[in-house]
N, C-alpha and C. Protein backbone atom coordinates (compact mmCIF):
# COMPACT_ATOMS: atom_id res chain seq x y z
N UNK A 1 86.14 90.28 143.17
CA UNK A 1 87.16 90.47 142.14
C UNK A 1 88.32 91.33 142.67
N UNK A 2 89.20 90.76 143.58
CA UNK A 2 90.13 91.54 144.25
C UNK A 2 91.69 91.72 143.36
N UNK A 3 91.36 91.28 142.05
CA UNK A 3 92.61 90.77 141.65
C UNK A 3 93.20 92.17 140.55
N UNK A 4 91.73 92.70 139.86
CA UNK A 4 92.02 93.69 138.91
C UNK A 4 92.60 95.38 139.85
N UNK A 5 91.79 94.98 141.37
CA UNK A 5 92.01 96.34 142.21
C UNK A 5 93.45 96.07 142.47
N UNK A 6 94.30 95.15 142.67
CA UNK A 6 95.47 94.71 143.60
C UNK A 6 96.41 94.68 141.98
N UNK A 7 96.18 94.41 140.92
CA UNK A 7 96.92 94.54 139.68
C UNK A 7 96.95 96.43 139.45
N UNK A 8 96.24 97.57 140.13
CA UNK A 8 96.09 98.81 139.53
C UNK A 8 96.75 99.04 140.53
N UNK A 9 96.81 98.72 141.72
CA UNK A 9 97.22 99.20 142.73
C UNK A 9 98.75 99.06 142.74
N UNK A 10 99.17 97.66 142.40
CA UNK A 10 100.54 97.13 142.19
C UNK A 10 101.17 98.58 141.05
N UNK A 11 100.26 98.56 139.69
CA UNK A 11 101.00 99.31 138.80
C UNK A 11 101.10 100.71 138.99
N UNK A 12 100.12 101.20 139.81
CA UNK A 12 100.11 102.92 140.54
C UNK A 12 101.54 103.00 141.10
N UNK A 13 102.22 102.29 142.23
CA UNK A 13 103.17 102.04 143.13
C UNK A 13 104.69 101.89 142.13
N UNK A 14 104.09 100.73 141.30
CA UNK A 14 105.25 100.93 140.73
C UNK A 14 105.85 101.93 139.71
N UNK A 15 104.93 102.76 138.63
CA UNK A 15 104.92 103.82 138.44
C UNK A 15 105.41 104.71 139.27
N UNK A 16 104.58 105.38 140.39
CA UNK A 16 105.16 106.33 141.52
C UNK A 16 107.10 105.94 141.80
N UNK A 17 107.32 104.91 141.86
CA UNK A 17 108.90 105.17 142.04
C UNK A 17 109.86 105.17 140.82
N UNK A 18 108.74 104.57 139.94
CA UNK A 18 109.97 104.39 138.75
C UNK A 18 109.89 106.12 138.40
N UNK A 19 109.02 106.65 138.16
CA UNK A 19 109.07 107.99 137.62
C UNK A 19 109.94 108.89 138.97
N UNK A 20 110.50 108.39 140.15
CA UNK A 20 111.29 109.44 141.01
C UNK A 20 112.41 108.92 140.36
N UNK A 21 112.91 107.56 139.83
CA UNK A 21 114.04 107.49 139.41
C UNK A 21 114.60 108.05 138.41
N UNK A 22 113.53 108.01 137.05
CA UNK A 22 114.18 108.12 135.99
C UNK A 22 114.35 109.86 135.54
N UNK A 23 113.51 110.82 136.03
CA UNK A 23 113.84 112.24 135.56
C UNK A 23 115.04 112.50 135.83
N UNK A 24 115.73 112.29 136.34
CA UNK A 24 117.75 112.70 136.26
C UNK A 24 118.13 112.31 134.80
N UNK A 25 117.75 111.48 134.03
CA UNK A 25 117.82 110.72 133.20
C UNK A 25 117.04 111.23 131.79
N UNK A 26 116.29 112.12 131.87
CA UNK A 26 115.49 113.12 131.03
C UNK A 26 114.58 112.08 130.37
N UNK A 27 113.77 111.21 130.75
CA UNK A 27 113.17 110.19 130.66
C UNK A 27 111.73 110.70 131.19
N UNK A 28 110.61 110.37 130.63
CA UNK A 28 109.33 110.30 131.61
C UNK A 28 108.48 109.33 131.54
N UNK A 29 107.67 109.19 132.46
CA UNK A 29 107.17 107.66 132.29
C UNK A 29 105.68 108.16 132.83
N UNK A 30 105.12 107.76 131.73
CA UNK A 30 103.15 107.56 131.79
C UNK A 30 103.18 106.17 131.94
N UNK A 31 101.75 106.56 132.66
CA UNK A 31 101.00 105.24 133.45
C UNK A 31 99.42 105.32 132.86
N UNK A 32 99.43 103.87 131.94
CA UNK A 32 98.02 104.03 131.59
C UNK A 32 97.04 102.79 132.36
N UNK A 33 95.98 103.02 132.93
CA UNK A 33 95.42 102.25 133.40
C UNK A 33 94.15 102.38 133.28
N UNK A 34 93.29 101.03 132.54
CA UNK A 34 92.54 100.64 132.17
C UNK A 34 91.15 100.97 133.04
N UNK A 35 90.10 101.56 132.54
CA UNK A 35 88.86 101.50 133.04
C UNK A 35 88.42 100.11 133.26
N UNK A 36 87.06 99.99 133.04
CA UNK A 36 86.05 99.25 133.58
C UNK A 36 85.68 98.38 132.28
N UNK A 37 85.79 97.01 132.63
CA UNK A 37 85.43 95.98 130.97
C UNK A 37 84.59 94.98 131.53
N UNK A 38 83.39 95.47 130.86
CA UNK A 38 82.47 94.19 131.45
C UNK A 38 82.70 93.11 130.42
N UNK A 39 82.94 91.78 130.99
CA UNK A 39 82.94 90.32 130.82
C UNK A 39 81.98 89.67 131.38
N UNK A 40 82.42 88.11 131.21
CA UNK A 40 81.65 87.45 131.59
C UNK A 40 81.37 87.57 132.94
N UNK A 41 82.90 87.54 133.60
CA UNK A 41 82.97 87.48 135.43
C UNK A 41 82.49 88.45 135.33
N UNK A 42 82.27 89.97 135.15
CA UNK A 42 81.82 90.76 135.58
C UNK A 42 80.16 91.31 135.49
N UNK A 43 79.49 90.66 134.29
CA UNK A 43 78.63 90.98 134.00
C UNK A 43 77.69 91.17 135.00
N UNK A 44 77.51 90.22 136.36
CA UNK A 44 76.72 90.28 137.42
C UNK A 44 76.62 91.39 138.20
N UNK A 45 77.68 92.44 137.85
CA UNK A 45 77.80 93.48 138.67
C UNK A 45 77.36 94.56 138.13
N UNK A 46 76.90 94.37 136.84
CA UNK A 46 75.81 95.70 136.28
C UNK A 46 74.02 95.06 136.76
N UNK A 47 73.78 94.57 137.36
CA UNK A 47 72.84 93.80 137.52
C UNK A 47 71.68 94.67 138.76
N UNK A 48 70.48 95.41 138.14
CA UNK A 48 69.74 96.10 139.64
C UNK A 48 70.12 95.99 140.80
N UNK A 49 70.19 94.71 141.49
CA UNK A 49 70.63 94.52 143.06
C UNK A 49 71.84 95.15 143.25
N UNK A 50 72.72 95.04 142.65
CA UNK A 50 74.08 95.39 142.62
C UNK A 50 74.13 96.88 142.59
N UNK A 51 73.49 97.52 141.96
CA UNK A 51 73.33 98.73 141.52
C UNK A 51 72.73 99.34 143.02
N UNK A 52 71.34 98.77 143.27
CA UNK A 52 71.09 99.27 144.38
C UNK A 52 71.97 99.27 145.95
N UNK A 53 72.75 97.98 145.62
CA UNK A 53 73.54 97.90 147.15
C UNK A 53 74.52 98.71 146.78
N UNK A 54 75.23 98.83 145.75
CA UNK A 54 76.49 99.67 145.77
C UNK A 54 75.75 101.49 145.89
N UNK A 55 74.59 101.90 145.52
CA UNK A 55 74.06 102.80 145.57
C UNK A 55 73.71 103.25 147.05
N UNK A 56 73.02 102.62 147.63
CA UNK A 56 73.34 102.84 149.37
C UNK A 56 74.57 102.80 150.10
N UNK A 57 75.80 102.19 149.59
CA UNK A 57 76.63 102.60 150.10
C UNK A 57 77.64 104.09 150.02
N UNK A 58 77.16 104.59 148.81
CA UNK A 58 78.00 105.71 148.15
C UNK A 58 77.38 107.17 148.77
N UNK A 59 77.76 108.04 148.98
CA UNK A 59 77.33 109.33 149.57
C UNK A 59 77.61 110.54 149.09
């Protein structure tokens, strides 16, 4: 699911410059970005195996 990381990532970036632009402007700009929504596509990833492989990788 590379699409929801590369959509947060896109809106982090674009945030980060819009907010250097606009404070001259007495403007501020929040960035809200969405946690974690299990669906259908996602449901497989609360799943034991998953749990355990992502669990050996974390430190």
């Amino acid at each position: 699911m590379p699409e929801p990381t590369t959509t947060k990532a896109a809106l982090l970036t674009c945030s980060k410059l819009l907010s250097q632009q606009v404070p001259p402007d007495g403007a501020r700009l929040v960035r809200v970005s969405p946690g974690w929504i299990e669906t259908e596509t996602s449901a497989d990833l609360n799943s034991p195996r998953t749990k355990a492989l992502v669990g050996s990788c974390l430190w």
